[in-house]
N, C-alpha and C. Protein backbone atom coordinates (compact mmCIF):
# COMPACT_ATOMS: atom_id res chain seq x y z
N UNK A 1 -29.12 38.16 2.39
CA UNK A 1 -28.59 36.82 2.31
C UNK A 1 -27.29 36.83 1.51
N UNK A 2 -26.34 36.51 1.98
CA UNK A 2 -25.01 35.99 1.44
C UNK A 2 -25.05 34.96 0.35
N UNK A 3 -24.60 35.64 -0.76
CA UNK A 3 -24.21 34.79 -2.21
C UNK A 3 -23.52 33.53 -1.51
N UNK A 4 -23.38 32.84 -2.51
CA UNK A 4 -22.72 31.28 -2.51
C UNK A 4 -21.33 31.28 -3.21
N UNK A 5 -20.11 31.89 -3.29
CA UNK A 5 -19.05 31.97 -4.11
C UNK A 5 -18.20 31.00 -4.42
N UNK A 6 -18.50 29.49 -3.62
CA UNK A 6 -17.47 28.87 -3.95
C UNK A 6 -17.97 27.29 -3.64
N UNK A 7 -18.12 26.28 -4.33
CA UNK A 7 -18.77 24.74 -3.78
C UNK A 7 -17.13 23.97 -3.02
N UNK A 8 -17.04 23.75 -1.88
CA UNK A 8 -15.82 23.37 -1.54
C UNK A 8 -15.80 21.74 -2.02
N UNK A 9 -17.09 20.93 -1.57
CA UNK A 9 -16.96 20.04 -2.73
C UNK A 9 -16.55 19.42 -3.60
N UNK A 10 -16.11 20.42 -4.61
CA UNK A 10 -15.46 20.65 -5.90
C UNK A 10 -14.17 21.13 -5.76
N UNK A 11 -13.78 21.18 -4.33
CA UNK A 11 -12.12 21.38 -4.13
C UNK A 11 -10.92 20.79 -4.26
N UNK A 12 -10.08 21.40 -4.70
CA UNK A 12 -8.81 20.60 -4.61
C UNK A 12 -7.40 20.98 -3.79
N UNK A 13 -6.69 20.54 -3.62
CA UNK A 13 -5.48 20.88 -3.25
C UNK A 13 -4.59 20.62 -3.79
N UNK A 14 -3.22 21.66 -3.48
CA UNK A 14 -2.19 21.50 -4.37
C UNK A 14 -0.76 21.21 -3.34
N UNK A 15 -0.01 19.89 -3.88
CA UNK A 15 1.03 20.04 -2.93
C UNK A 15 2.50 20.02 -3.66
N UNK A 16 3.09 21.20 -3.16
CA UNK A 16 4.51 20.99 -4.11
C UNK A 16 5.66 19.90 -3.44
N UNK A 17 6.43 19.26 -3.91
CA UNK A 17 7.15 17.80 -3.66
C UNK A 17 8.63 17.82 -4.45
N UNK A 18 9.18 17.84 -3.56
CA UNK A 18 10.85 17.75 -4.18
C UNK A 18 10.99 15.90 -4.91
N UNK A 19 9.90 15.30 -4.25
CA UNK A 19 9.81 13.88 -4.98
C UNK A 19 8.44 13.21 -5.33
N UNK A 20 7.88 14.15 -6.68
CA UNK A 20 6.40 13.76 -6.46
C UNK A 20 5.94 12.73 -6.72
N UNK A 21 6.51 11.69 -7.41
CA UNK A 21 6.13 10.64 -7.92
C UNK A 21 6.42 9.51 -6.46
N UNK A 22 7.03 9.90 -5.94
CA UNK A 22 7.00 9.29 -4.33
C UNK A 22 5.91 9.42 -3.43
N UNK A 23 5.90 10.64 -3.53
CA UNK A 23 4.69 11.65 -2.75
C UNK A 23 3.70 10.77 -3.27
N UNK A 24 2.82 11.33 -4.15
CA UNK A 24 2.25 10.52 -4.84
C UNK A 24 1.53 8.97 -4.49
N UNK A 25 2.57 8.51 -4.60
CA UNK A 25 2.19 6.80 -4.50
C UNK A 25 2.02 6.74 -2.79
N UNK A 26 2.30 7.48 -2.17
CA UNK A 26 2.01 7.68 -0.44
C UNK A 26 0.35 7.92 -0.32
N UNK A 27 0.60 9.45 -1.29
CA UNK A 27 -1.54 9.53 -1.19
C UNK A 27 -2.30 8.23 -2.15
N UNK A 28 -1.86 8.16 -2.92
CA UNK A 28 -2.37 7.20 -3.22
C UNK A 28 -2.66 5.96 -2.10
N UNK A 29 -1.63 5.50 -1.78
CA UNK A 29 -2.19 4.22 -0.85
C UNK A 29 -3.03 4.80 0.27
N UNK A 30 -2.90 6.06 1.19
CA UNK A 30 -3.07 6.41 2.17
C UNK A 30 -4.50 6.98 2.09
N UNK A 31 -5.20 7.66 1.17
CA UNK A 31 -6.12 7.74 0.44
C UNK A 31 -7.01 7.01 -0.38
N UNK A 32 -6.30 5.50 -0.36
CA UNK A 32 -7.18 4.19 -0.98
C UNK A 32 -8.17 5.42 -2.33
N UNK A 33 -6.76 6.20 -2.76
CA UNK A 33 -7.51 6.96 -4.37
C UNK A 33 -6.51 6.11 -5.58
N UNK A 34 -7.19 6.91 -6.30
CA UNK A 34 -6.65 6.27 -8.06
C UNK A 34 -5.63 7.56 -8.17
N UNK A 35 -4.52 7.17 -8.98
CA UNK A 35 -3.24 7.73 -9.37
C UNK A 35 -3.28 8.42 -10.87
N UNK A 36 -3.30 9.52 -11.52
CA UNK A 36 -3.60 9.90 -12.61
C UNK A 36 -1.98 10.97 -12.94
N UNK A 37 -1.80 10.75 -14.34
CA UNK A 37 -0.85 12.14 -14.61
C UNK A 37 -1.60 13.19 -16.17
N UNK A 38 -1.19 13.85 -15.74
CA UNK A 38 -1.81 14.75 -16.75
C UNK A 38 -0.87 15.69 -16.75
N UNK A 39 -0.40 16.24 -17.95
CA UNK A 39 0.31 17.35 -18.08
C UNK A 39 1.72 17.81 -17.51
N UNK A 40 2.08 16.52 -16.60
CA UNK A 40 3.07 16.89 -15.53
C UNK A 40 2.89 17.12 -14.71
N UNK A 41 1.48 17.10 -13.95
CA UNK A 41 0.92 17.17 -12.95
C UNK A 41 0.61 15.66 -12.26
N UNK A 42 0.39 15.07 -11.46
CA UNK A 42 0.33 14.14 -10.84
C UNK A 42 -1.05 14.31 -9.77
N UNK A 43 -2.11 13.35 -10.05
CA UNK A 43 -3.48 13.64 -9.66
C UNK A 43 -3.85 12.59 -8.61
N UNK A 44 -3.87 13.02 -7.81
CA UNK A 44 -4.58 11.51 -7.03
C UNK A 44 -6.59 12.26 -6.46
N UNK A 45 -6.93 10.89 -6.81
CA UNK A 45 -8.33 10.98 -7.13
C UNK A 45 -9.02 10.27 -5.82
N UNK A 46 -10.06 10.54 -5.27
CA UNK A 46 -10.89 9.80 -4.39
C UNK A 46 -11.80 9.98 -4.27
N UNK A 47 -13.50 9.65 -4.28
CA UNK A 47 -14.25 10.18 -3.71
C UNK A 47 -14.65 11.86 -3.08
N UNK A 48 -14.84 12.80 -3.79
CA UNK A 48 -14.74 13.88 -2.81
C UNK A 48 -13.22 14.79 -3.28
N UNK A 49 -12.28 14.07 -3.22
CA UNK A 49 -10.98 14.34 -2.90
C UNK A 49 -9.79 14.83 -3.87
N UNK A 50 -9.34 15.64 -4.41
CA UNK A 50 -8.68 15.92 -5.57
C UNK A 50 -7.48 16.63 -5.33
N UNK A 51 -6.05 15.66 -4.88
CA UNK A 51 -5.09 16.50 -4.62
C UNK A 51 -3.66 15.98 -5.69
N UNK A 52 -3.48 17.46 -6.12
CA UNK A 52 -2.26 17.59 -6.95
C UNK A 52 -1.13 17.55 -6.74
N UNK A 53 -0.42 17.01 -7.15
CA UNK A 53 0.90 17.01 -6.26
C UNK A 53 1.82 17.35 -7.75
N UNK A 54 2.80 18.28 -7.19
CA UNK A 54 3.72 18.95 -8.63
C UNK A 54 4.67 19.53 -8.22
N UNK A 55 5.53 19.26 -8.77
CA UNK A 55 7.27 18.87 -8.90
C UNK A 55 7.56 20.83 -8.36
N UNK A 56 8.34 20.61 -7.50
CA UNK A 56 8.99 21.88 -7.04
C UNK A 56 9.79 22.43 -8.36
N UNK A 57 10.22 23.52 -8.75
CA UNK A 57 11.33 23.96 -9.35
C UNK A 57 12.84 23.56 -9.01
N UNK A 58 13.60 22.83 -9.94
CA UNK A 58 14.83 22.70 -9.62
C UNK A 58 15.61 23.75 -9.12
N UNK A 59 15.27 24.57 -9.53
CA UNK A 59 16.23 25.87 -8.48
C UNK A 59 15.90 25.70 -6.95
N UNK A 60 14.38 25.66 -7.13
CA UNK A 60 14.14 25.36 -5.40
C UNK A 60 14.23 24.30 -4.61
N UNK A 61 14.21 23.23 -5.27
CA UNK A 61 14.69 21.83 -4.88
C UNK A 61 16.02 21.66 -4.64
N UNK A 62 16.56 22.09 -5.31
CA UNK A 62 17.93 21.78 -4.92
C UNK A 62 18.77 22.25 -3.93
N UNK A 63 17.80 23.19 -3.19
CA UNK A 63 18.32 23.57 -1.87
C UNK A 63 17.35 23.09 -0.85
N UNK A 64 16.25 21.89 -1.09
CA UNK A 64 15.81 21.21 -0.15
C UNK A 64 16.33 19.87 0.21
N UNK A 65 16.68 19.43 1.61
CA UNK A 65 17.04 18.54 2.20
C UNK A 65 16.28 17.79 2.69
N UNK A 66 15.61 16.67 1.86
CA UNK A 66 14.66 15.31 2.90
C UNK A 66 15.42 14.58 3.87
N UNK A 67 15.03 14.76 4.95
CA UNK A 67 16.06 13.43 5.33
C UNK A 67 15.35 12.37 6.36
N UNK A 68 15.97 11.13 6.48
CA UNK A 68 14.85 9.79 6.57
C UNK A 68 14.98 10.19 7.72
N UNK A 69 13.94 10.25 9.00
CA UNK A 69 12.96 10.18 8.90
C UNK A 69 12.59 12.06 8.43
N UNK A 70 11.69 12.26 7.59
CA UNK A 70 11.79 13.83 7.58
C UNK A 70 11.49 14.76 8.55
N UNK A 71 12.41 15.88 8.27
CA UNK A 71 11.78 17.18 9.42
C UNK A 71 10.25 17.85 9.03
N UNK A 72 9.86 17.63 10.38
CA UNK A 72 8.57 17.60 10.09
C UNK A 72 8.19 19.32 9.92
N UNK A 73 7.40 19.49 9.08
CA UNK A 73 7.14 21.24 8.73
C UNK A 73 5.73 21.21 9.54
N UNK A 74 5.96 21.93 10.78
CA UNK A 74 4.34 22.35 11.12
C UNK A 74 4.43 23.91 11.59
N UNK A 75 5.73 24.59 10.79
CA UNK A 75 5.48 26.08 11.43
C UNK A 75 4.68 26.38 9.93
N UNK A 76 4.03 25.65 9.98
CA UNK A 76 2.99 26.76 8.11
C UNK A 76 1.57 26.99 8.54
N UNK A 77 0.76 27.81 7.90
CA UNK A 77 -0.30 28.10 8.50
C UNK A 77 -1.51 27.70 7.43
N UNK A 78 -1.48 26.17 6.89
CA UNK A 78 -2.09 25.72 6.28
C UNK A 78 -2.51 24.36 7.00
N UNK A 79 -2.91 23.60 7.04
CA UNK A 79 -3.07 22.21 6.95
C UNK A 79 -4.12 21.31 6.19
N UNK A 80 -3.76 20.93 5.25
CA UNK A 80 -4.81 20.16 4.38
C UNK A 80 -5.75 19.21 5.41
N UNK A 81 -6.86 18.64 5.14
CA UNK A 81 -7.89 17.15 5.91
C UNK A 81 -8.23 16.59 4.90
N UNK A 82 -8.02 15.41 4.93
CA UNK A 82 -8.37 14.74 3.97
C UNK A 82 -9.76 13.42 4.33
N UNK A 83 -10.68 13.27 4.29
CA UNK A 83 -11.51 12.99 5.06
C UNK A 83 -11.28 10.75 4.28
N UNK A 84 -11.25 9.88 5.14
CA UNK A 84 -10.98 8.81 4.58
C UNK A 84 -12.35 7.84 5.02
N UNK A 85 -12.84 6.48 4.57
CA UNK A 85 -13.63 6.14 5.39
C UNK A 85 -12.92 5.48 6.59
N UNK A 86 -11.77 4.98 6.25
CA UNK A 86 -11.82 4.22 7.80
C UNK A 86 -10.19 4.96 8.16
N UNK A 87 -10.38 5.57 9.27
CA UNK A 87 -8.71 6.24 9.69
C UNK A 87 -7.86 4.98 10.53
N UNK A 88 -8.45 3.86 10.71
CA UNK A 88 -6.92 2.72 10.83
C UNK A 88 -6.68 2.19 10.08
N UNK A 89 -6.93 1.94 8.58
CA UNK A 89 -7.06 1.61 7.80
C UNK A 89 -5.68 2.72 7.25
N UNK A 90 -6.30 3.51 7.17
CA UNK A 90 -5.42 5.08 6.80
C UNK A 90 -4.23 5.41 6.83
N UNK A 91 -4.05 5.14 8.37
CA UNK A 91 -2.70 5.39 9.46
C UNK A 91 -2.08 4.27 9.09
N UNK A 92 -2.43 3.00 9.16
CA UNK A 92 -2.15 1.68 9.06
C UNK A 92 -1.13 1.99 7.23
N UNK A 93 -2.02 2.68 6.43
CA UNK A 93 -1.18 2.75 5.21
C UNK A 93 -0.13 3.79 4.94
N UNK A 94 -0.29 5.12 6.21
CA UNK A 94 0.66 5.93 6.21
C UNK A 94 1.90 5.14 6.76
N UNK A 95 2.06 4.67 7.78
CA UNK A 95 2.97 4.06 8.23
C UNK A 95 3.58 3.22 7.07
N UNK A 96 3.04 1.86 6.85
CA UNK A 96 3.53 1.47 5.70
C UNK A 96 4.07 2.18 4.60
N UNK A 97 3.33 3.05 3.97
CA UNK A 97 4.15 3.86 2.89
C UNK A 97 4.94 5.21 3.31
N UNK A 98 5.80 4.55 4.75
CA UNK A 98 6.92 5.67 4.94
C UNK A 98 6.86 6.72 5.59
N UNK A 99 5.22 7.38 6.36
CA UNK A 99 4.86 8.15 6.82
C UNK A 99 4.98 7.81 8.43
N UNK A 100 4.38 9.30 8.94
CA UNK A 100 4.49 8.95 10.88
C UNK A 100 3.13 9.41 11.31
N UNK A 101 2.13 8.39 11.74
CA UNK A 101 1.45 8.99 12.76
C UNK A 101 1.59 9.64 14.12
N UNK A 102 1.06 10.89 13.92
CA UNK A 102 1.41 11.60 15.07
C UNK A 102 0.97 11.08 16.41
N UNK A 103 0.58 11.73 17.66
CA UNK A 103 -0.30 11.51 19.15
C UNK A 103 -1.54 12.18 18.91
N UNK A 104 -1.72 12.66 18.08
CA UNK A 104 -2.55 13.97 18.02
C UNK A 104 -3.72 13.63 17.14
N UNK A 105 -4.72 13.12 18.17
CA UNK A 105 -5.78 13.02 17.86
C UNK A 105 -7.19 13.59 18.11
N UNK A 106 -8.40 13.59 18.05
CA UNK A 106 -9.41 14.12 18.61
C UNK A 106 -10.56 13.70 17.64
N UNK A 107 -11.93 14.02 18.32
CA UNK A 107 -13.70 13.84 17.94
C UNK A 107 -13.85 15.62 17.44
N UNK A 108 -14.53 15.66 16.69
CA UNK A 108 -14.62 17.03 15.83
C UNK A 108 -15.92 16.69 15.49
N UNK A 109 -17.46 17.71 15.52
CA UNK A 109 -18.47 17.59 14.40
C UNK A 109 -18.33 16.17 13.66
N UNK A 110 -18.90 15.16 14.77
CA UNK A 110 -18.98 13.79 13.68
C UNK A 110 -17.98 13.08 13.15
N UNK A 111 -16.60 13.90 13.08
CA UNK A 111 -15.72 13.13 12.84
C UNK A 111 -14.55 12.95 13.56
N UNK A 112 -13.63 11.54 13.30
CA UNK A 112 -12.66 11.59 14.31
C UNK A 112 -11.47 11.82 13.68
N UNK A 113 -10.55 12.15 14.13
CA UNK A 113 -8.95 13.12 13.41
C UNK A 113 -7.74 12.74 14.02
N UNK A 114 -7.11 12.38 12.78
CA UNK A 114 -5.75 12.10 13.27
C UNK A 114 -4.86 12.92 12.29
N UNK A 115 -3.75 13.35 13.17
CA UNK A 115 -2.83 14.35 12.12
C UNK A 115 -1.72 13.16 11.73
N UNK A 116 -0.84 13.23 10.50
CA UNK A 116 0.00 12.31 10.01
C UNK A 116 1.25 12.59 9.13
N UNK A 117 2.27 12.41 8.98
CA UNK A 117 3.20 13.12 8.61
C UNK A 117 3.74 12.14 7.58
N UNK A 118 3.33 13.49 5.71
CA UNK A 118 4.01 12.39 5.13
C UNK A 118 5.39 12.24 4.50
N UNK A 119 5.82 11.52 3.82
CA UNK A 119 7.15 11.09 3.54
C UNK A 119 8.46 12.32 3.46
N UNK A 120 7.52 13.60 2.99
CA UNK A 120 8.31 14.83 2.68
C UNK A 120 8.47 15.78 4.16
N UNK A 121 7.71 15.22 4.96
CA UNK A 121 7.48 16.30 6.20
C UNK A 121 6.33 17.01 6.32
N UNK A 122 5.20 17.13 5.41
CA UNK A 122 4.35 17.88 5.51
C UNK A 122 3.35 16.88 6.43
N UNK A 123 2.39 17.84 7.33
CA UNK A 123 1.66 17.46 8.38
C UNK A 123 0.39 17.65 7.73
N UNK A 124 -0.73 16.80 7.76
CA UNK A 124 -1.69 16.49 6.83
C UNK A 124 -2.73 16.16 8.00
N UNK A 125 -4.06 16.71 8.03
CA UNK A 125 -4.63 15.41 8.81
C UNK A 125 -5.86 14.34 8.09
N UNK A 126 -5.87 13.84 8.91
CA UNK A 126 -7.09 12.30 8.17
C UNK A 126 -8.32 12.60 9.34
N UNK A 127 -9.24 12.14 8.40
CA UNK A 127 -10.80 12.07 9.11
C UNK A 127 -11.18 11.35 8.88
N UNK A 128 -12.62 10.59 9.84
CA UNK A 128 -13.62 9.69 9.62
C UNK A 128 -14.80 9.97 9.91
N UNK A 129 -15.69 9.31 9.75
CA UNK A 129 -17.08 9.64 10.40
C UNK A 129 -16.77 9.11 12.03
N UNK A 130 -17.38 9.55 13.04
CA UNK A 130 -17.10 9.07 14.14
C UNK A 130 -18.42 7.19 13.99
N UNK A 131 -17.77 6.43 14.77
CA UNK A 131 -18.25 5.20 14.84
C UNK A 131 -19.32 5.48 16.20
N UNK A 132 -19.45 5.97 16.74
CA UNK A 132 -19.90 6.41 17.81
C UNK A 132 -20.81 7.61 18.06
C-alpha cells in the first residue's frame, strides 16, 4: 500500500504579479474569498482555497508588458482550478473585475469548468458542482 505524502486539501498556490494588489482584488471578488496581507505577501482566502499572490522582482517586472486587454499566457504547463460554488456567479465577477471568459467549457467528475483569463493574462480555470 502506498504512503499518503501529501493532503492536497491543505493546498495552496502561488501566483507571481507584476500588479499584485490588482491581481489580488480580482481573486478576491472572483473567488467571493477574504483578502489578507502578511509579510508582503498578499493572501486570498476561501473555503478550501489558499492562493498567494507576490510581487514579481523589479528586475523582472520591468521587462513585463500588461497590456489592456492582456496577452493571454497559455503556452505554460501549469493551470491552477479553483473550485467556486456557483461558476455564473464567478464568470459574472471575472468579467466585471477586468477579466475574459473564455469558450472553453466542459462537465468533468461532477463538476462543471470554465477556463478564465485574469487581468495579468494568466489562464485559470473555475469549477462547480455540476447542477445536474
Amino acid at each position: 500500500m502506498r504512503e499518503v505524502t501529501c493532503a492536497m486539501a491543505n493546498s495552496a498556490t502561488a501566483l507571481f504579479a507584476k500588479f499584485p494588489d490588482k491581481l489580488a482584488s480580482f481573486y478576491e471578488a472572483v473567488l467571493s474569498a477574504e483578502l489578507t496581507q502578511q509579510e508582503g505577501v498578499l493572501q486570498v482566502l476561501n473555503d478550501g482555497t489558499e492562493l498567494l499572490i507576490l510581487s514579481i522582482p523589479a528586475e523582472i517586472s520591468d521587462e513585463i508588458n500588461i497590456s489592456t486587454p492582456p496577452t493571454v499566457r497559455e503556452d505554460v504547463a501549469f493551470k491552477p482550478i479553483f473550485e467556486v460554488t456557483n461558476l455564473n456567479l464567478a464568470t459574472v465577477a471575472a468579467e466585471s473585475a477586468g477579466g475574459t471568459v473564455t469558450p472553453r467549457s466542459f462537465r468533468f467528475n461532477g463538476f462543471d469548468h470554465v477556463d478564465i483569463v485574469d487581468i495579468e493574462g494568466n489562464v485559470v480555470q473555475l469549477r462547480a458542482r455540476s447542477l445536474s
